[in-house]
Protein backbone atom coordinates (compact mmCIF):
# COMPACT_ATOMS: atom_id res chain seq x y z
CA UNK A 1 5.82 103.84 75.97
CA UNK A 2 7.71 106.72 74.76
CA UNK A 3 11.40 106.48 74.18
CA UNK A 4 12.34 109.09 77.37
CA UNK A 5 11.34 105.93 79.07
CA UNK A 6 14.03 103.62 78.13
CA UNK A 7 16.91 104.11 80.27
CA UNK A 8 20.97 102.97 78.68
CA UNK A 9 23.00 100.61 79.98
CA UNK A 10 24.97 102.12 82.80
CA UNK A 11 28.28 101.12 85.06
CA UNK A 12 27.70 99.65 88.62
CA UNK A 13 27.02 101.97 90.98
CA UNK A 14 25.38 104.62 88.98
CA UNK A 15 21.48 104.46 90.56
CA UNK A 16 20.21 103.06 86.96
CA UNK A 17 17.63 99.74 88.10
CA UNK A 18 16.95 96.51 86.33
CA UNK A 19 14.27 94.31 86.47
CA UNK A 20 15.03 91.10 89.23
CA UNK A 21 15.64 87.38 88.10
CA UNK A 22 13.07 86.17 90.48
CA UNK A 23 10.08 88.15 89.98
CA UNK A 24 8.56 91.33 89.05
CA UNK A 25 10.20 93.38 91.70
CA UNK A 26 13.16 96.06 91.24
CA UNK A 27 16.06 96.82 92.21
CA UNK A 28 19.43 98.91 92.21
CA UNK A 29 21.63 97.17 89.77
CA UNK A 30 25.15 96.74 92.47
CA UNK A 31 28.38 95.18 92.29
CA UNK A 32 27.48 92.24 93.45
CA UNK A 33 25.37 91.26 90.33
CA UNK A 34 28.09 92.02 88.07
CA UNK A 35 30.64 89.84 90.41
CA UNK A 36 27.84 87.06 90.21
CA UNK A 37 27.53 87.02 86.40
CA UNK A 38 31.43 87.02 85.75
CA UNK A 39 32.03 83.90 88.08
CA UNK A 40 29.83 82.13 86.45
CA UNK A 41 31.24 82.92 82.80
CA UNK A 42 34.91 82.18 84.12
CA UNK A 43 33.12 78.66 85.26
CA UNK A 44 31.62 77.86 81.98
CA UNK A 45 34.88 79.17 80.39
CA UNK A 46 36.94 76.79 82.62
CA UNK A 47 34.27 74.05 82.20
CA UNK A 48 34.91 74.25 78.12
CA UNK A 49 38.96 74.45 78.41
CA UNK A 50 38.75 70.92 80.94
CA UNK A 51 36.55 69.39 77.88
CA UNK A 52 38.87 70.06 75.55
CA UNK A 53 42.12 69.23 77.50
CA UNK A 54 40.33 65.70 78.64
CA UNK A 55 40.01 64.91 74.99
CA UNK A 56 43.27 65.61 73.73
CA UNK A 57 44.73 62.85 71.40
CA UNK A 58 47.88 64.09 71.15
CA UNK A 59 51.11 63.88 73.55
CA UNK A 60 54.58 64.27 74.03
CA UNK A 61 55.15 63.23 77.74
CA UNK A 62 56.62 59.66 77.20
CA UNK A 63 57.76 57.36 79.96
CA UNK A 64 59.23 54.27 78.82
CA UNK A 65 59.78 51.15 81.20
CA UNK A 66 60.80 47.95 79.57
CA UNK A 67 58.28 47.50 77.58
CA UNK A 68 55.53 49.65 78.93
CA UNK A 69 54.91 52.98 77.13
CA UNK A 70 53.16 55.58 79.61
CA UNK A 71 51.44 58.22 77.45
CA UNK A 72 50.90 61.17 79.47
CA UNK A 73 48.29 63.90 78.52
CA UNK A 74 47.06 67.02 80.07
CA UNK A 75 44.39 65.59 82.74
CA UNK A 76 45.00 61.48 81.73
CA UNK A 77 47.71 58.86 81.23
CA UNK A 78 47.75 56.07 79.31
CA UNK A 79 49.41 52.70 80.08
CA UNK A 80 50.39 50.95 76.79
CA UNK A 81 52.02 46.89 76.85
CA UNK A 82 54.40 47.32 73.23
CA UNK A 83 54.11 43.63 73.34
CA UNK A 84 50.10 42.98 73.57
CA UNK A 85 48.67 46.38 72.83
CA UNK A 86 50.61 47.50 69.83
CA UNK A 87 49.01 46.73 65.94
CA UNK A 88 51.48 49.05 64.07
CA UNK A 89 53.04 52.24 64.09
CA UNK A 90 54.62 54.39 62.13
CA UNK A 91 57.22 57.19 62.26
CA UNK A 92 56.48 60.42 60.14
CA UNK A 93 58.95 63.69 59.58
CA UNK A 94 57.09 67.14 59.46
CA UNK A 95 57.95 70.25 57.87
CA UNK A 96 56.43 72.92 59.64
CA UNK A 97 56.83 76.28 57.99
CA UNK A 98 56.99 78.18 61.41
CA UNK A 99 57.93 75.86 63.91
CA UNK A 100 60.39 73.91 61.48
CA UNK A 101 61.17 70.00 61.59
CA UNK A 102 58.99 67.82 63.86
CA UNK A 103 58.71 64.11 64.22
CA UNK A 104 55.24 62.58 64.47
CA UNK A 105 55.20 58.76 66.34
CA UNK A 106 51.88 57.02 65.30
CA UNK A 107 50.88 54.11 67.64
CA UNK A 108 48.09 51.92 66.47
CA UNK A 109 46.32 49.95 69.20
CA UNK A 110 44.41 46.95 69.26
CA UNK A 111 41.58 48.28 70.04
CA UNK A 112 41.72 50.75 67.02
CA UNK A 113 42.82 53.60 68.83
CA UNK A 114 45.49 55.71 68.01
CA UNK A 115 48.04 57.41 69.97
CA UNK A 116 50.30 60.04 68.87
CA UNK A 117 53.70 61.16 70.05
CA UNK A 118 55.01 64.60 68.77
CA UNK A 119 58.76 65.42 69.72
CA UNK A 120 61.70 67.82 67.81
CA UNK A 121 64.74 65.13 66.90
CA UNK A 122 65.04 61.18 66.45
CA UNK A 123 67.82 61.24 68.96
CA UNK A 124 65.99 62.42 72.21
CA UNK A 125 66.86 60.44 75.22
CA UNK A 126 63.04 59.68 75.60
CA UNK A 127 62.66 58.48 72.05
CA UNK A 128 65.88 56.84 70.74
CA UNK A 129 65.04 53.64 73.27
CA UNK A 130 61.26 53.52 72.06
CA UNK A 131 61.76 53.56 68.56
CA UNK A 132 64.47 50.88 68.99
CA UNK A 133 61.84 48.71 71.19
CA UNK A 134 59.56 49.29 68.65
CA UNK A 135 61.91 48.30 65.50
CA UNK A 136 62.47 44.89 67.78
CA UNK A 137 58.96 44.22 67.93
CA UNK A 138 57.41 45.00 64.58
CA UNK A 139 60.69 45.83 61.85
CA UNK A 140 58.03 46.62 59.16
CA UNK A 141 55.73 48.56 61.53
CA UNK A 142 53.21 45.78 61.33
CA UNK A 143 52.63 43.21 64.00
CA UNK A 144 52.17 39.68 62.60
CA UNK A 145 49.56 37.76 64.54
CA UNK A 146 49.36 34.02 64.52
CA UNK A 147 46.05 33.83 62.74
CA UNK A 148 47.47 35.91 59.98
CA UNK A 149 50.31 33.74 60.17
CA UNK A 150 48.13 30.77 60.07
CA UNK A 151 45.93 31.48 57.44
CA UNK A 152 48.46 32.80 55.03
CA UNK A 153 50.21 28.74 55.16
């Protein structure tokens, strides 16, 4: 094969042929193959972004009622009883160097899991009433169970 044979890469439309997916056949490369192959990489594009939005640990949509914290992330919401859900938590102070002060809210579940609650100042309407809940429930951060209490008399 000499190398008059091999023919570039061209734009749609131009005449230039490549070889089918199906078999040994030819044919005119057209618009409609390059339409094909860009839908699917927008799907596997939009397939990766859902994966990583679905697995997002981090929120700052916060509904409190009583207390019941509702966590609210991009594609999921979580449902949170302070009272019977809650192990600790803790209340952190950031120093970004762009973005400048942030306050991190660290919820430690039973189960192990943690939550996480980002917002900009203590005194949000959203936040003043949780942390307050919280400091009613566990002062220290630190639930006390009653086998802890138990075991420590």
């Amino acid at each position: 094969m000499s190398f008059a044979a091999i023919r570039p890469i061209a734009f749609p439309g131009t005449g230039y042929w490549h070889r089918s997916w199906l078999g040994n056949d030819n044919q005119p490369t057209t618009i409609m193959d390059y339409l094909v192959i860009s839908i699917v990489a927008i799907l596997i594009l939009a397939l990766f972004v859902a994966i990583l939005l679905i697995n997002s640990k981090t929120s700052s949509s916060v509904r409190l009622e009583g207390k019941t914290l509702t966590v609210g992330y991009p594609l999921k919401k979580d449902v949170i009883d302070l009272e019977k859900d809650l192990r600790s938590w803790n209340l952190r102070r950031m120093n970004l160097m762009w973005r400048g002060k942030l306050y991190a809210l660290s919820l430690e579940l039973q189960d192990g899991a943690w939550k996480k609650i980002y917002f900009r100042s203590r005194t949000q309407k959203k936040i003043r009433p949780l942390v307050s809940i919280l400091n009613d429930i566990a002062p220290t951060g630190k639930i006390e169970t009653q086998q802890g209490a138990a075991t420590a008399s």
